[in-house]
N, C-alpha and C. Protein backbone atom coordinates (compact mmCIF):
# COMPACT_ATOMS: atom_id res chain seq x y z
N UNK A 1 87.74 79.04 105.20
CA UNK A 1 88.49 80.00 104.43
C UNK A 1 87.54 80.69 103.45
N UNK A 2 87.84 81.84 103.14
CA UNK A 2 87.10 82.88 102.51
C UNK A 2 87.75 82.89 100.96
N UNK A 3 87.36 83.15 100.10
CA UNK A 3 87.18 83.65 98.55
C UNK A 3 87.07 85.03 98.47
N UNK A 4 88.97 85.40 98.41
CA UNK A 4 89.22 86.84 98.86
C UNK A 4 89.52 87.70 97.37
N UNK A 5 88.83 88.52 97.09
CA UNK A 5 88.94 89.49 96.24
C UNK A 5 89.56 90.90 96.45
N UNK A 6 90.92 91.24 96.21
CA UNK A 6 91.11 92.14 96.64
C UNK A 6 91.68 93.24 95.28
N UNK A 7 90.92 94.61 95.95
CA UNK A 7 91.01 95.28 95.42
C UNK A 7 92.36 96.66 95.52
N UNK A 8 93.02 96.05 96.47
CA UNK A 8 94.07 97.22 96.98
C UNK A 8 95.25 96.92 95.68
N UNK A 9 95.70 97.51 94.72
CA UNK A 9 96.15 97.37 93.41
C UNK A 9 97.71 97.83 93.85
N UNK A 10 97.90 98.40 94.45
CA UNK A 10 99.33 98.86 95.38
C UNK A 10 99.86 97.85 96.62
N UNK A 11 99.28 97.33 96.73
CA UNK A 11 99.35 96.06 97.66
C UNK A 11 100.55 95.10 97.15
N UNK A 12 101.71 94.94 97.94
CA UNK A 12 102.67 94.37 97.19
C UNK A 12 102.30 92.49 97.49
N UNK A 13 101.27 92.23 98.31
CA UNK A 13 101.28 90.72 97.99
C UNK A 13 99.54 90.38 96.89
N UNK A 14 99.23 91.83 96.67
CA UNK A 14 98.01 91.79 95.39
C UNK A 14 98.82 91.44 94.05
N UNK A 15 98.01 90.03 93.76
CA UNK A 15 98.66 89.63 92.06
C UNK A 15 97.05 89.29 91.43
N UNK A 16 96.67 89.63 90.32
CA UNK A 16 95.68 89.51 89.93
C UNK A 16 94.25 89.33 90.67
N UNK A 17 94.06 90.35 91.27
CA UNK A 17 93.47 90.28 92.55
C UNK A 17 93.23 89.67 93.70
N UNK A 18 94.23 88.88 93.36
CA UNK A 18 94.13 87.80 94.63
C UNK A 18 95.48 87.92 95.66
N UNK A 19 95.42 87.56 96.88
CA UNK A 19 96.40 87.23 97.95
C UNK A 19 97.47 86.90 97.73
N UNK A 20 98.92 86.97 97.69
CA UNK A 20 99.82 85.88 98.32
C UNK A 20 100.57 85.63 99.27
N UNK A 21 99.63 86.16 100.29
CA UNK A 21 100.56 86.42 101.74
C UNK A 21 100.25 85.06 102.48
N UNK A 22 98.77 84.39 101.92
CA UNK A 22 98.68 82.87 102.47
C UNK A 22 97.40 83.17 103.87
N UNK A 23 97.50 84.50 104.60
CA UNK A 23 96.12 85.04 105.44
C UNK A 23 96.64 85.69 105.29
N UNK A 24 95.40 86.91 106.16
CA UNK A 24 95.65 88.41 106.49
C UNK A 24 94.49 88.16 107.60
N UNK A 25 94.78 89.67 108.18
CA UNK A 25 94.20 90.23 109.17
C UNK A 25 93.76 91.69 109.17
N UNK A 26 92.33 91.31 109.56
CA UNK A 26 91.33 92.31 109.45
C UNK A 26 91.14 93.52 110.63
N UNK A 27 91.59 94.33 110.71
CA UNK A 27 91.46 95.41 111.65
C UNK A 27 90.22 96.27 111.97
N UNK A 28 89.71 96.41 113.14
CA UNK A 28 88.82 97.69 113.37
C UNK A 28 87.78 96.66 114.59
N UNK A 29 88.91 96.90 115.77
CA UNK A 29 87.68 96.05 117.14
C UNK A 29 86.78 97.42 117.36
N UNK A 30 86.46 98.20 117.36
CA UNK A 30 85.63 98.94 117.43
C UNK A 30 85.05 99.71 116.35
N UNK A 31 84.47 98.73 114.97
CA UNK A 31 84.09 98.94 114.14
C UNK A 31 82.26 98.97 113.85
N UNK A 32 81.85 99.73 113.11
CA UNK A 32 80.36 100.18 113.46
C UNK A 32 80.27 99.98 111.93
N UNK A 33 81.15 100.07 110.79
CA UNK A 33 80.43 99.99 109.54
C UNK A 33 82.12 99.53 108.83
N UNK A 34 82.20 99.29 107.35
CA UNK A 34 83.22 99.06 106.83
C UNK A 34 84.41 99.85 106.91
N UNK A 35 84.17 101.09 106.77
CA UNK A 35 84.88 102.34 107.00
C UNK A 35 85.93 102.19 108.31
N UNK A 36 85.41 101.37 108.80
CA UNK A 36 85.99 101.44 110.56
C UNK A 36 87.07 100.34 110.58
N UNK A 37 87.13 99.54 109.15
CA UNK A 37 87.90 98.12 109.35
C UNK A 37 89.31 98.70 108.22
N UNK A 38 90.06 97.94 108.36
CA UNK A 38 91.33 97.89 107.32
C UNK A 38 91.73 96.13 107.57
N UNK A 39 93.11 96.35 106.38
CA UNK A 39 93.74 95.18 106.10
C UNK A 39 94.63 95.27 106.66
N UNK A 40 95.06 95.12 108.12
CA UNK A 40 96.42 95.41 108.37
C UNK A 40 97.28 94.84 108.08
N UNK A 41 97.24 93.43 107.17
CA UNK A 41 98.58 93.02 106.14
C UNK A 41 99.02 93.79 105.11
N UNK A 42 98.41 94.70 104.89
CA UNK A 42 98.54 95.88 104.02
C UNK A 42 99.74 96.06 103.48
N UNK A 43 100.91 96.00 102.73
CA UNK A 43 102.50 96.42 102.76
C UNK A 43 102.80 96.86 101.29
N UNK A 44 102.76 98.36 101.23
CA UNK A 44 102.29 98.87 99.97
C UNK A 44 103.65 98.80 99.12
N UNK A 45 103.27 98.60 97.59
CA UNK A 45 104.15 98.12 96.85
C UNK A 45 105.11 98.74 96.27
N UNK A 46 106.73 99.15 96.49
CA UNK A 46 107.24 99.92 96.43
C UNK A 46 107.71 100.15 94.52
N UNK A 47 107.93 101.14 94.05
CA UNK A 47 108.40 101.12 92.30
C UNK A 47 109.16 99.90 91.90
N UNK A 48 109.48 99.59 91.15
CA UNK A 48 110.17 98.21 90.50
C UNK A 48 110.54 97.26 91.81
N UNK A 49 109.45 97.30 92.74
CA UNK A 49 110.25 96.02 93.54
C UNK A 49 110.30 94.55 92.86
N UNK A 50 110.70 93.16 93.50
CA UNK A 50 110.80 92.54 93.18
C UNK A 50 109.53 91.33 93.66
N UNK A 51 109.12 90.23 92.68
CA UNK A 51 108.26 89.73 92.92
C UNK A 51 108.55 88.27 93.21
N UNK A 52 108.50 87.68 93.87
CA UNK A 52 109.35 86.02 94.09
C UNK A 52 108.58 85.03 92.99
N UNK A 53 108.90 84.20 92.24
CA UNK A 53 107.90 83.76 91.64
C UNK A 53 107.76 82.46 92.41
N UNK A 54 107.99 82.35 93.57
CA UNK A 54 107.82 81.18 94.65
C UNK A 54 106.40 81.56 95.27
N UNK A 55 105.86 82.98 94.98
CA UNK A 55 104.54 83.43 95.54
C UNK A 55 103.01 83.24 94.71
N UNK A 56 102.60 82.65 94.87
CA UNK A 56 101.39 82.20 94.24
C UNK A 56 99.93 82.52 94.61
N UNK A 57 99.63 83.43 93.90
CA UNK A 57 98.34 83.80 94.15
C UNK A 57 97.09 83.47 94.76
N UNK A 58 96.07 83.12 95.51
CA UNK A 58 95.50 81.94 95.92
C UNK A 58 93.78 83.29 96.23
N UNK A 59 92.89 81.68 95.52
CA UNK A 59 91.56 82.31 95.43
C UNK A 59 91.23 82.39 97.24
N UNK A 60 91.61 81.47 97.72
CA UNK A 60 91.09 81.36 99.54
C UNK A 60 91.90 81.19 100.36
N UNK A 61 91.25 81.55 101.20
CA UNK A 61 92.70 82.81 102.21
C UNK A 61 92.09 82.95 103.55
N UNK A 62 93.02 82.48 104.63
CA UNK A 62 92.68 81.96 106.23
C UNK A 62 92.45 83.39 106.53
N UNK A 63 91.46 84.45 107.01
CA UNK A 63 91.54 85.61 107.78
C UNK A 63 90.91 85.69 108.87
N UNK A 64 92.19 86.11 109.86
CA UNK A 64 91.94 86.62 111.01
C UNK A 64 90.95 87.96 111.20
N UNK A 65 89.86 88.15 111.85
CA UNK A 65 89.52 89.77 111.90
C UNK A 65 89.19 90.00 113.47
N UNK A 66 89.76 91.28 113.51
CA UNK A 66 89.51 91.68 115.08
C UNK A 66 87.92 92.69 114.78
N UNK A 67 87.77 92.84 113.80
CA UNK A 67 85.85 93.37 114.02
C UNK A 67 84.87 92.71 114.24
N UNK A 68 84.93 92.56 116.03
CA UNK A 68 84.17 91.39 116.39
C UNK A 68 82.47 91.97 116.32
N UNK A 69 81.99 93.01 115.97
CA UNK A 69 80.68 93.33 115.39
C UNK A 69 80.27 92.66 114.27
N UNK A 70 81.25 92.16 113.98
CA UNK A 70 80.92 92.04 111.84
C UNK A 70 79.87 90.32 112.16
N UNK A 71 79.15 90.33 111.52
CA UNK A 71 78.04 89.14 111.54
C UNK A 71 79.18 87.87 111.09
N UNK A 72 79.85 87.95 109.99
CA UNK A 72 80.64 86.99 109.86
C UNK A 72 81.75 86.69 110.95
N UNK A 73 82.23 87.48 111.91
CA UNK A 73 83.15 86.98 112.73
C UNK A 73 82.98 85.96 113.54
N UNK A 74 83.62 85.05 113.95
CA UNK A 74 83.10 83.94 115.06
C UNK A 74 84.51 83.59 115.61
N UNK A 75 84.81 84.24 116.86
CA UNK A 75 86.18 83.91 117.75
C UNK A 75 87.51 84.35 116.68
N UNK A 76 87.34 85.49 116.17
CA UNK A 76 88.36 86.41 115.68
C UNK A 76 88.53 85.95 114.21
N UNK A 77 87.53 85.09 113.60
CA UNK A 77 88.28 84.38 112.32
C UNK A 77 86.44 85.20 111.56
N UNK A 78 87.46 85.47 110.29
CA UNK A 78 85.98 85.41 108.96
C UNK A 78 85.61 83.79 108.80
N UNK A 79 84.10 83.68 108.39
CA UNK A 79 83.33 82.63 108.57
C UNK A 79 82.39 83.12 106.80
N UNK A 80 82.45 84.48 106.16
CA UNK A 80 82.08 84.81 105.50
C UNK A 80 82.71 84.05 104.07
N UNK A 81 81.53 83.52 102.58
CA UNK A 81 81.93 83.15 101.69
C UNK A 81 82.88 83.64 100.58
N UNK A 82 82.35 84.77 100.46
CA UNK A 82 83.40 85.75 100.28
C UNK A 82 83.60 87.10 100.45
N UNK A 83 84.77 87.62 100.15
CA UNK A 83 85.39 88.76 100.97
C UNK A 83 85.70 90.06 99.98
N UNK A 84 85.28 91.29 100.14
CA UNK A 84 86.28 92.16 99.60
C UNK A 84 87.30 92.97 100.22
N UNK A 85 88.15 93.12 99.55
CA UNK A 85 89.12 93.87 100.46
C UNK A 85 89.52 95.31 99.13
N UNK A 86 88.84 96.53 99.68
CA UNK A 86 88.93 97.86 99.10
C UNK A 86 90.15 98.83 99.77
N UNK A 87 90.34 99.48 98.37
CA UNK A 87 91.50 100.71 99.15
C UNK A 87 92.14 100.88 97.71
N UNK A 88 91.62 101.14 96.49
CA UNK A 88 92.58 101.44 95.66
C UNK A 88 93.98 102.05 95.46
N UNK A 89 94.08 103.11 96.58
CA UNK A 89 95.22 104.13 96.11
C UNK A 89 96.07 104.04 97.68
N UNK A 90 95.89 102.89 98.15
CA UNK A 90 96.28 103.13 99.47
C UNK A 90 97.68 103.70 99.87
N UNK A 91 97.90 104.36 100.93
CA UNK A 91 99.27 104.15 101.34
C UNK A 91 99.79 103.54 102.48
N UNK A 92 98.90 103.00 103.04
CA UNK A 92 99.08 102.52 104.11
C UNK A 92 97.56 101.55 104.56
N UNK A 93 97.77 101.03 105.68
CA UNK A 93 96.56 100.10 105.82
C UNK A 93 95.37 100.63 106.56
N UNK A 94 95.67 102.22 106.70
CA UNK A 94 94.00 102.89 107.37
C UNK A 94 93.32 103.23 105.93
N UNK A 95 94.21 103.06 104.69
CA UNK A 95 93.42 103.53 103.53
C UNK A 95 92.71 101.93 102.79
N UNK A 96 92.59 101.29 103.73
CA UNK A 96 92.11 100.31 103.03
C UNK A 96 90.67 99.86 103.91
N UNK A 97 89.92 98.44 103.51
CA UNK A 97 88.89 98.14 104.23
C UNK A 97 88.26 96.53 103.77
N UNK A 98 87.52 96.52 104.83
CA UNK A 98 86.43 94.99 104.05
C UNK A 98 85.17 95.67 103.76
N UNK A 99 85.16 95.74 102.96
CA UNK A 99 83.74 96.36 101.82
C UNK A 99 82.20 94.93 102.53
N UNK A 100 83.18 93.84 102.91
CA UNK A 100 82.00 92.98 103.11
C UNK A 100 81.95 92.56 104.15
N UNK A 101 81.96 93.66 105.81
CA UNK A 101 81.71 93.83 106.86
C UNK A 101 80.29 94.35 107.18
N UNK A 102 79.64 93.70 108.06
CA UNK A 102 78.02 93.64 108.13
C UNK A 102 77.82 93.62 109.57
N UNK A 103 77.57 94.90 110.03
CA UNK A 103 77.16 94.71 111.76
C UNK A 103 76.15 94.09 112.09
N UNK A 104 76.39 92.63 113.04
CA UNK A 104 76.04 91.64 113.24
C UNK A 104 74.52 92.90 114.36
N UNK A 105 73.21 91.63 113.79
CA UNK A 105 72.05 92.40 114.61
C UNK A 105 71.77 92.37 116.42
């Protein structure tokens, strides 16, 4: 498990930068640089929604990624220590990314 930092601030399972969806999954099988990947757990946070307080934030976080270029991937899973996950203003999950995707040599 990875030490996920995320930066998507509209992200309705983002609580103090961290996760509470428990994993996510990393998008972009035909990815060549970060730009090419997203978060497709992505589920952007609607005005006064509601927050469960049964959801708990968590520093490490099981992720699936289909960017099987990325040096950290090994049989669809991150293997990387830690993770960013970018997209400040997203609206959806092509506006987002892993900032710490590295095309494997």
């Amino acid at each position: 498990m990875a030490e996920l930092k995320c930066g998507v601030d509209n992200c309705s399972y983002n609580k103090d930068k961290c996760c509470c969806k428990g994993d996510i999954m990393v998008g972009g099988t035909h990815a060549d640089c970060c730009n090419d990947t997203c978060c497709e757990s992505f589920a952007q946070r609607k005005e006064g929604s509601y927050t469960s307080s049964l959801e708990h934030p968590c520093r490490t976080i099981s992720i699936d990624c289909e960017a099987v270029k990325c040096m950290y991937n090994s049989n669809y899973k991150c293997h990387a220590e830690h993770v960013d996950i970018k997209g400040g203003g997203a609206c959806n999950c092509y506006g987002t990314e892993c900032a710490t995707f590295q095309e494997a040599q």
